[in-house]
Protein backbone atom coordinates (compact mmCIF):
# COMPACT_ATOMS: atom_id res chain seq x y z
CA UNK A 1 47.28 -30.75 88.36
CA UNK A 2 49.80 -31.67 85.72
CA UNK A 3 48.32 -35.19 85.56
CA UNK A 4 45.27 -33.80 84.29
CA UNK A 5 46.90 -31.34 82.00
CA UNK A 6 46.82 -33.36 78.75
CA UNK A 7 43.25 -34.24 79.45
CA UNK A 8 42.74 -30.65 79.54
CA UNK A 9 44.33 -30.13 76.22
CA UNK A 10 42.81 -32.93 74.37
CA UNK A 11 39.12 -31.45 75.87
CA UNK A 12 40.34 -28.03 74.72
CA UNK A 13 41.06 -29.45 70.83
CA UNK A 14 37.70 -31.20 71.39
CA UNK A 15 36.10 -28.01 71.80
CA UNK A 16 37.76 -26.49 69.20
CA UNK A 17 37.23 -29.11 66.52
CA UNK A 18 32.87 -28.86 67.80
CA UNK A 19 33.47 -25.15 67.35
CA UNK A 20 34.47 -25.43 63.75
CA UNK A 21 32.48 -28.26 62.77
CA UNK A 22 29.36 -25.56 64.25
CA UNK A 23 31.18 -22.86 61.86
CA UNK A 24 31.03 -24.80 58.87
CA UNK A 25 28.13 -25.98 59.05
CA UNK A 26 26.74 -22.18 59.37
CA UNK A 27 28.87 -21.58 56.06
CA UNK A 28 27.56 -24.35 54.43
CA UNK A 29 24.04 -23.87 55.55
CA UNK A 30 24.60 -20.11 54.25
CA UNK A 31 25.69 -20.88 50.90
CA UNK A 32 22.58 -23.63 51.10
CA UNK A 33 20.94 -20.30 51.52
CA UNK A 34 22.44 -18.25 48.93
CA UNK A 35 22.35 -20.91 46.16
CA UNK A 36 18.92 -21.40 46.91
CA UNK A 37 18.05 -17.70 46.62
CA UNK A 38 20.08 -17.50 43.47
CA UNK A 39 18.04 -20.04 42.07
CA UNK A 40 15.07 -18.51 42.87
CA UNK A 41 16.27 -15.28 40.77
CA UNK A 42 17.37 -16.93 37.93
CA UNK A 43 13.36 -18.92 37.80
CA UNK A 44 12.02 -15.47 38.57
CA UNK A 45 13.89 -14.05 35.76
CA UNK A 46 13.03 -16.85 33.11
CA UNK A 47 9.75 -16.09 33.83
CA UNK A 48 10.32 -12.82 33.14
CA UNK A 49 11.87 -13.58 30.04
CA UNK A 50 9.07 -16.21 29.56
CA UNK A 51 6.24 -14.03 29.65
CA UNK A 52 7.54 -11.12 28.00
CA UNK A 53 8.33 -13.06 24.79
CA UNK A 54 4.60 -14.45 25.41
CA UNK A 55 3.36 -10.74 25.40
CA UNK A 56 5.51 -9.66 22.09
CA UNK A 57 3.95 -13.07 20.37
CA UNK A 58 0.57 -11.65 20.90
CA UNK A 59 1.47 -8.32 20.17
CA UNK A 60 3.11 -9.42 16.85
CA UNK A 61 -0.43 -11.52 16.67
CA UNK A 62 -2.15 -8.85 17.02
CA UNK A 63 -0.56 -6.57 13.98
CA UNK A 64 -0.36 -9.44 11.75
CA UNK A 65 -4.40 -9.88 12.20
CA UNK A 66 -4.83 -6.23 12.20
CA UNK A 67 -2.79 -5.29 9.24
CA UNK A 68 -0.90 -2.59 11.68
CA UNK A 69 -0.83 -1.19 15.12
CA UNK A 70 -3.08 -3.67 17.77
CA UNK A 71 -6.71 -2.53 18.27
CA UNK A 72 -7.96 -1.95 21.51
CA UNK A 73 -11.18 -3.11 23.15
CA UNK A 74 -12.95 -4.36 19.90
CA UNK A 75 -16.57 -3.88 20.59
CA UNK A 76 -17.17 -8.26 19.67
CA UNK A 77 -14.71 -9.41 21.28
CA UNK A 78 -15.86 -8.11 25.25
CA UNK A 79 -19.97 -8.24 23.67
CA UNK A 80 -20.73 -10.79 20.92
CA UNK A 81 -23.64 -9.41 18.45
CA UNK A 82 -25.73 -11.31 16.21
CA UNK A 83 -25.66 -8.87 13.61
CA UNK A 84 -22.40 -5.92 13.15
CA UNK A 85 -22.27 -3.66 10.26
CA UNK A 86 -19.53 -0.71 11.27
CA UNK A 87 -17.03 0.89 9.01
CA UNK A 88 -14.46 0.10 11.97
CA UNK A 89 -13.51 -3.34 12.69
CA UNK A 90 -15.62 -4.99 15.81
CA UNK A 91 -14.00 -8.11 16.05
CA UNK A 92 -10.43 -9.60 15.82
CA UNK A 93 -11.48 -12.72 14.92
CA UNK A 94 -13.29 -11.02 12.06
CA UNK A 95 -11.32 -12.01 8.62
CA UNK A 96 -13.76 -9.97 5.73
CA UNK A 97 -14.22 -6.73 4.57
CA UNK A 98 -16.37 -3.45 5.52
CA UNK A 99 -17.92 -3.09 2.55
CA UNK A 100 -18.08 -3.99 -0.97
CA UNK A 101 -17.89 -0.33 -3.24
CA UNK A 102 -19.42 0.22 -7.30
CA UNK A 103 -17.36 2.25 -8.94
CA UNK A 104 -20.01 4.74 -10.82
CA UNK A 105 -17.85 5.13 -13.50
CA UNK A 106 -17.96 2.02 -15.43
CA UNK A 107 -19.87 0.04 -12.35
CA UNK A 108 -16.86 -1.73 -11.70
CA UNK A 109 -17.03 -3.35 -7.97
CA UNK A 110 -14.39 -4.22 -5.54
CA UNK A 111 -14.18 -5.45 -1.47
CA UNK A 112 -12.83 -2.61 0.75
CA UNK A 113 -11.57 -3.93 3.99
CA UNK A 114 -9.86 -2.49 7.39
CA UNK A 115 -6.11 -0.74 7.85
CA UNK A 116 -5.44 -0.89 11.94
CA UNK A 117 -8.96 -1.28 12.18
CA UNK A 118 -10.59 1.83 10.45
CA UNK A 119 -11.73 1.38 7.04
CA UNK A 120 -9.11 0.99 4.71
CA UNK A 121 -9.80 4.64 2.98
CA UNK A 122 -6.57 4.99 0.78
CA UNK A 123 -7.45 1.54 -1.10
CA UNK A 124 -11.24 2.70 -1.06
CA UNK A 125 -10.54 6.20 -2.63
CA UNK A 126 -7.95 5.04 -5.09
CA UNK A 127 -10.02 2.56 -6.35
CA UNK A 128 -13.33 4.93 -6.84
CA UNK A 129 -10.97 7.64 -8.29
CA UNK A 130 -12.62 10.99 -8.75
CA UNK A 131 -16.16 8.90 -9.58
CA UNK A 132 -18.72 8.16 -6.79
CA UNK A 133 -18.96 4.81 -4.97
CA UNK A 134 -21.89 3.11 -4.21
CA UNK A 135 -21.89 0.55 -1.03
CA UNK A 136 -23.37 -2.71 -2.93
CA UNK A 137 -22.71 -4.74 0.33
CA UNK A 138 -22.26 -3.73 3.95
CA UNK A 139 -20.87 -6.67 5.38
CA UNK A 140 -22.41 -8.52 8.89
CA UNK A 141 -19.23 -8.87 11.20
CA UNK A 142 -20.86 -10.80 13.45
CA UNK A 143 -19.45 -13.89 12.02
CA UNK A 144 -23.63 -14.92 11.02
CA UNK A 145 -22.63 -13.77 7.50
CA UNK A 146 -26.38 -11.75 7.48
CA UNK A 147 -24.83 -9.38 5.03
CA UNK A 148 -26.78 -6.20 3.49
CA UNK A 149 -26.98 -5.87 0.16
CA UNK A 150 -28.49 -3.97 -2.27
CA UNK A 151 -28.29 -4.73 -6.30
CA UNK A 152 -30.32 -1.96 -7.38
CA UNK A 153 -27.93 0.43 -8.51
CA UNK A 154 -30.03 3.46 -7.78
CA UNK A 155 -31.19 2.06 -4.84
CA UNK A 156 -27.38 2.10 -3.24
CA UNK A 157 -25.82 4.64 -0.72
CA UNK A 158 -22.90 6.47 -1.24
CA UNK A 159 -19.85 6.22 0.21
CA UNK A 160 -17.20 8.25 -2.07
CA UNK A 161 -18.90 11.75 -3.69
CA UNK A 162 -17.33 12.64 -6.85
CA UNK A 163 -13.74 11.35 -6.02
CA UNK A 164 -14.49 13.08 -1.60
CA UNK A 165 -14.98 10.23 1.01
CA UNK A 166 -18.10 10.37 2.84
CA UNK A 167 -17.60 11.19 6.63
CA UNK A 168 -18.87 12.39 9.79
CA UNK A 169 -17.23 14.08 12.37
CA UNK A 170 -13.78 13.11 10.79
CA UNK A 171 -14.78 9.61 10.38
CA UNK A 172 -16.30 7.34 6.92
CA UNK A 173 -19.69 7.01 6.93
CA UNK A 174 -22.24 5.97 4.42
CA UNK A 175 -24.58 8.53 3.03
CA UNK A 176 -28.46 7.68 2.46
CA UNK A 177 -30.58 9.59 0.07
CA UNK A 178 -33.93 9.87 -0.99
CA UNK A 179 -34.29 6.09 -2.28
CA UNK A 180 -31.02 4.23 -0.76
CA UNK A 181 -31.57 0.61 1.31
CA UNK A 182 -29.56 -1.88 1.99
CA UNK A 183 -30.97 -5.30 2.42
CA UNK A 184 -30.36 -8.63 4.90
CA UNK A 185 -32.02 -11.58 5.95
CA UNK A 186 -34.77 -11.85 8.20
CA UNK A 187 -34.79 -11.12 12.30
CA UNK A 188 -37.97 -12.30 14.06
CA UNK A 189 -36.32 -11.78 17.52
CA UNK A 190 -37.11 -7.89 17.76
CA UNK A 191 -40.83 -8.40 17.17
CA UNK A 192 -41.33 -12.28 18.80
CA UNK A 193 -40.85 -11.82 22.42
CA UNK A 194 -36.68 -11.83 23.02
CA UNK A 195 -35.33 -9.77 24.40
CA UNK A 196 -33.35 -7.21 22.48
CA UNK A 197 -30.91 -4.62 22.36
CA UNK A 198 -30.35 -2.35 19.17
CA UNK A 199 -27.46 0.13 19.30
CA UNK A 200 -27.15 2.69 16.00
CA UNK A 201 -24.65 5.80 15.35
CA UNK A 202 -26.69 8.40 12.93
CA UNK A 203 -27.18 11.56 11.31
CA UNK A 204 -30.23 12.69 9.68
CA UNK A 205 -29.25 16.01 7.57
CA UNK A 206 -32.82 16.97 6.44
CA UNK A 207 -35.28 18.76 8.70
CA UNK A 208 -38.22 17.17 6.90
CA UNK A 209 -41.47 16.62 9.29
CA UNK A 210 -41.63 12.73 7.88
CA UNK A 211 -40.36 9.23 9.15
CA UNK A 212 -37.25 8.23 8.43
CA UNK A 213 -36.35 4.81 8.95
CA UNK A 214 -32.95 3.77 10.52
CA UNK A 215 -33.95 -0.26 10.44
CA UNK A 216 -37.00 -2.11 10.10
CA UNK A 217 -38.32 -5.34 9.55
CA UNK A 218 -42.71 -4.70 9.09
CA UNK A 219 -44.03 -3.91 6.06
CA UNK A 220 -45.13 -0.28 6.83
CA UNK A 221 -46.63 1.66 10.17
CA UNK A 222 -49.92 0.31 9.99
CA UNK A 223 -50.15 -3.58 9.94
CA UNK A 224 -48.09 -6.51 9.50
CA UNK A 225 -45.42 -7.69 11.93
CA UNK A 226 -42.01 -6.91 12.78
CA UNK A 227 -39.98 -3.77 14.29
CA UNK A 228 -39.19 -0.37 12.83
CA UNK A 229 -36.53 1.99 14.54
CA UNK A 230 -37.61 5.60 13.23
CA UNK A 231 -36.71 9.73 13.29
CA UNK A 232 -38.94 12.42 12.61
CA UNK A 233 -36.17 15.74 12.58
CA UNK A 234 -38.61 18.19 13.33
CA UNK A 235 -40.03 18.72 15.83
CA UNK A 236 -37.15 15.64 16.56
CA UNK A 237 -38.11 12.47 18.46
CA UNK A 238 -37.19 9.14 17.65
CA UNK A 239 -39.58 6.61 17.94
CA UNK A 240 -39.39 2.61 18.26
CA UNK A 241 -42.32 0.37 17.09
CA UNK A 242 -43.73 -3.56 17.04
CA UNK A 243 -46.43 -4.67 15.01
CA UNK A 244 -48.15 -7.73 14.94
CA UNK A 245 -49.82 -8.61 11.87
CA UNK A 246 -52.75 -5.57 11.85
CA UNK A 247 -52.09 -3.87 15.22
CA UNK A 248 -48.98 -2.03 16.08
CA UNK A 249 -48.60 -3.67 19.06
CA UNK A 250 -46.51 -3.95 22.35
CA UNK A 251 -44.19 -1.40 21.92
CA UNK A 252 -44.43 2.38 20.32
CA UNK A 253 -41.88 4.29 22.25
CA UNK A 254 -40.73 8.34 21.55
CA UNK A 255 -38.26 10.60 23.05
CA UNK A 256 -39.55 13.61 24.60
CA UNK A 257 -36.82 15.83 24.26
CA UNK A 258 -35.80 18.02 20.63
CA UNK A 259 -32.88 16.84 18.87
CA UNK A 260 -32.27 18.66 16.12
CA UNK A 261 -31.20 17.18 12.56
CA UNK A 262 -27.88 18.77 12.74
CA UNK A 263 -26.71 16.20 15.51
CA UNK A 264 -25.33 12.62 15.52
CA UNK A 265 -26.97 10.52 17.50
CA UNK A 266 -26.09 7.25 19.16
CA UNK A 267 -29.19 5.38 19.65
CA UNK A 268 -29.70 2.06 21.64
CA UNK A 269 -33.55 0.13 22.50
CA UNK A 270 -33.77 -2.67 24.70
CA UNK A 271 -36.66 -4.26 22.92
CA UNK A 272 -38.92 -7.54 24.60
CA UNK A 273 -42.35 -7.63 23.37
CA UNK A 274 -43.58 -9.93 26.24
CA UNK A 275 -42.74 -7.83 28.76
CA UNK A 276 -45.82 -7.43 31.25
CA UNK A 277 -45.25 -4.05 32.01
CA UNK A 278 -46.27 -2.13 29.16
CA UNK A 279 -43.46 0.74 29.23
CA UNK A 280 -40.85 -1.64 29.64
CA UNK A 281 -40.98 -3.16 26.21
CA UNK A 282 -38.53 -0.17 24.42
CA UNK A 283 -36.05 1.68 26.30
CA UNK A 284 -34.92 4.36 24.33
CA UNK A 285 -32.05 5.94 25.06
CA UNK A 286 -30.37 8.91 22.77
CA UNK A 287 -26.28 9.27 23.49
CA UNK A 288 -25.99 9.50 27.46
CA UNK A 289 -29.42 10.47 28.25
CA UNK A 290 -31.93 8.66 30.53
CA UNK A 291 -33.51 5.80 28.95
CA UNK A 292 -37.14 6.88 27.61
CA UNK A 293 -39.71 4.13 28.98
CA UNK A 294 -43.32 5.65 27.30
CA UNK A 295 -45.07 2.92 25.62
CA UNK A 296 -48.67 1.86 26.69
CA UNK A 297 -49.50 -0.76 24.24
CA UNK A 298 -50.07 -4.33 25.35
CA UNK A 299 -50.31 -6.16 22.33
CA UNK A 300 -49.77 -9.96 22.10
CA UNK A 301 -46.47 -10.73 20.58
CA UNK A 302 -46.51 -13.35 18.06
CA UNK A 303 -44.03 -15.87 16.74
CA UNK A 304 -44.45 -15.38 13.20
CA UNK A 305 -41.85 -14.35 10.49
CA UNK A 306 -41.10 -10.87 9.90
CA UNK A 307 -42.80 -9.55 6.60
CA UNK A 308 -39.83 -8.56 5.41
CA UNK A 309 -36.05 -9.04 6.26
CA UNK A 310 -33.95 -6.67 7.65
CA UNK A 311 -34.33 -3.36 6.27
CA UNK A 312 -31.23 -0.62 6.73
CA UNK A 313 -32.64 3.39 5.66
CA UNK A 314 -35.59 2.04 4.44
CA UNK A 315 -39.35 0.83 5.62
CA UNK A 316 -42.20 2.49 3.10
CA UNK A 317 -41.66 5.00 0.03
CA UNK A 318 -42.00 7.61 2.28
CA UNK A 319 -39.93 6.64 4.73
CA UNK A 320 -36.38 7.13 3.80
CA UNK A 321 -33.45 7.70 5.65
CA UNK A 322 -31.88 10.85 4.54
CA UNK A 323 -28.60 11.53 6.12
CA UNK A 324 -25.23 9.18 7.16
CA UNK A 325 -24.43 5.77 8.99
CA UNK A 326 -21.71 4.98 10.81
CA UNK A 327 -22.21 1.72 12.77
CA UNK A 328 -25.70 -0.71 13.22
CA UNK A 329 -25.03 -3.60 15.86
CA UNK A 330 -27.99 -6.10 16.85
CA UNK A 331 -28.10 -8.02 20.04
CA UNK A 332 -30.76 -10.83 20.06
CA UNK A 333 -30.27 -11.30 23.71
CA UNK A 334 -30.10 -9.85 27.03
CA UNK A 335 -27.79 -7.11 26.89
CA UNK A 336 -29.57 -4.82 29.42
CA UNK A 337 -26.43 -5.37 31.89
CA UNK A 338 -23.90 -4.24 29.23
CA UNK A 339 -25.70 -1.32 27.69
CA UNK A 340 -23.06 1.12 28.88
CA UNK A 341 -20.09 -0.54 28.40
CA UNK A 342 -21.22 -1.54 24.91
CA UNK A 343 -22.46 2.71 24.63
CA UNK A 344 -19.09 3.60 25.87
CA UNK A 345 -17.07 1.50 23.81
CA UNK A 346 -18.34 3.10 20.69
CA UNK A 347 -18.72 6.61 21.97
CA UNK A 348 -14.90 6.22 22.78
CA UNK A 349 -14.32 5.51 18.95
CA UNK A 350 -16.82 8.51 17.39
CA UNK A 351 -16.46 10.38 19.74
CA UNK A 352 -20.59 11.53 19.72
CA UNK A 353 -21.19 13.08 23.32
């Protein structure tokens, strides 16, 4: 057995020697492990870094475009319009103003534009002073530069009353009287056949029995072509026509319920002339209420230009919108899909119902 001894030792260190080489290699494969997981942290936590320097970037964007604190949810940016007058901003790619104010004291006029996205009031009331304003220009955010004008001085709405901004519900608005308008280019689409959605914040503060006109683009209620948007305060429906050219054709369409003149109403139509069922061509809806499907006329609509343009407060003489404005957006597409979200978004901001 002693013969064999040394074998036995050199098998023993053989053993050995495979029993640390197997130990290191677990080490090493360990710290393979650990540098690899260690690696992985420090991506993770460049990323980290990464994307919250990406998020400040577009924060500070956002301010810098804003002129303050970000805006949330502008109404444009999730629902593109083809017309957007507001006295809040609606779009952040938007660069202009709200509106452009007369100064009633010596007529002197100046752009009034948006502070964290409201209407920049402190410029607006230092420049009127303790004199009214007139808007001269509400301005089309839309980016479609359809502006509304209106160079009649007596013809203009106010928006500062003897040195007091004009508001609603704790909000500007613009204040129509007996012989205001503001004027814009024409829109054939709410008469011709496309569909069309119309959304409007208002509040009429007179409870006379006559039409008052919140937009319109015919001539008057009789003839001629185009599409008037209309309240009668008492007994309180609003209605939504089309005409074409003598006949007032597809689409005549009236709530059934009383709302009285002291409330603000959000109002939104989904307008399409061509639509082969009759009470499908307006669907009226006031704030969150059911959508008011009543017309029975089945005029043919017709492609022709509107007889006049765009008409804000204003159709006929006798048809004048007396009371406040807060927002008028115009979809000349589909937007039946939308209608709430674009209903919510701006009953989040005035608050209405």
């Amino acid at each position: 057995m002693k013969k064999y001894k040394p074998y036995l030792t050199r098998v023993d260190l053989v053993k050995n020697q495979v029993e640390r080489e197997r130990i290191q290699e677990q080490e090493a494969a360990k710290k393979r492990k650990q540098r690899i997981q260690e690696q992985n942290r420090q991506n993770h936590l460049r990323y980290q870094e990464q994307l919250r320097s990406e998020l400040a970037a577009r924060y500070f964007h956002a301010v810098q475009s804003t002129g303050g604190e970000v805006e949330s949810s502008l109404l444009l940016d999730d629902y593109p319009a083809t017309r957007a007058y507001s006295l809040r901003k609606l779009s952040s790619t938007y660069t202009g103003n709200a509106v452009r104010v007369r100064r009633g004291s010596d007529n002197t006029e100046q752009d009034i534009g948006f502070v964290n996205g409201e209407l920049d009031t402190t410029s607006l009331l230092s420049f009127v002073g303790s004199a009214t304003g007139f808007v001269t220009t509400w301005y089309d955010q839309s980016g479609n530069t359809n502006d509304a004008t209106m160079p009649t001085n007596v013809n203009q709405p106010q928006i500062v009353s003897s040195g007091t901004l004009v508001e609603e519900s704790d909000k500007p608005a613009i204040k129509w009287d007996s012989n205001d308008s503001l004027a814009a280019t024409r829109i054939n689409e709410l008469h011709n056949g496309t569909k069309c959605f119309v959304a409007a914040v208002v509040k009429s503060v007179t409870s006379s029995t006559g039409r008052q006109t919140i937009i319109a683009t015919s001539q008057n209620f009789s003839s001629n072509r185009g599409y008037t948007l209309y309240l009668i305060t008492n007994p309180g429906t609003i209605t939504s026509n089309i005409f074409n050219s003598t006949t007032p054709r597809p689409s005549s369409n009236t709530t059934n319920s009383d709302y009285p003149h002291t409330s603000r109403y959000l109002v939104t139509d989904i307008i399409d002339a061509d639509e082969s069922t009759a009470e499908n061509r307006s669907i009226l809806n006031i704030n969150d209420g059911s959508g008011v499907k009543n017309n029975t006329l089945t005029g043919t609509p017709t492609a022709l230009d509107s007889t006049r343009g765009l008409m804000i407060g204003y159709q006929v003489s006798d048809s004048f919108f007396k009371g406040r404005m807060q927002e008028i957006v115009i979809y000349t597409d589909d937007q039946t899909s939308n209608r709430t979200a674009i209903k919510n978004n701006i009953n989040t901001h005035y608050s209405i119902y």
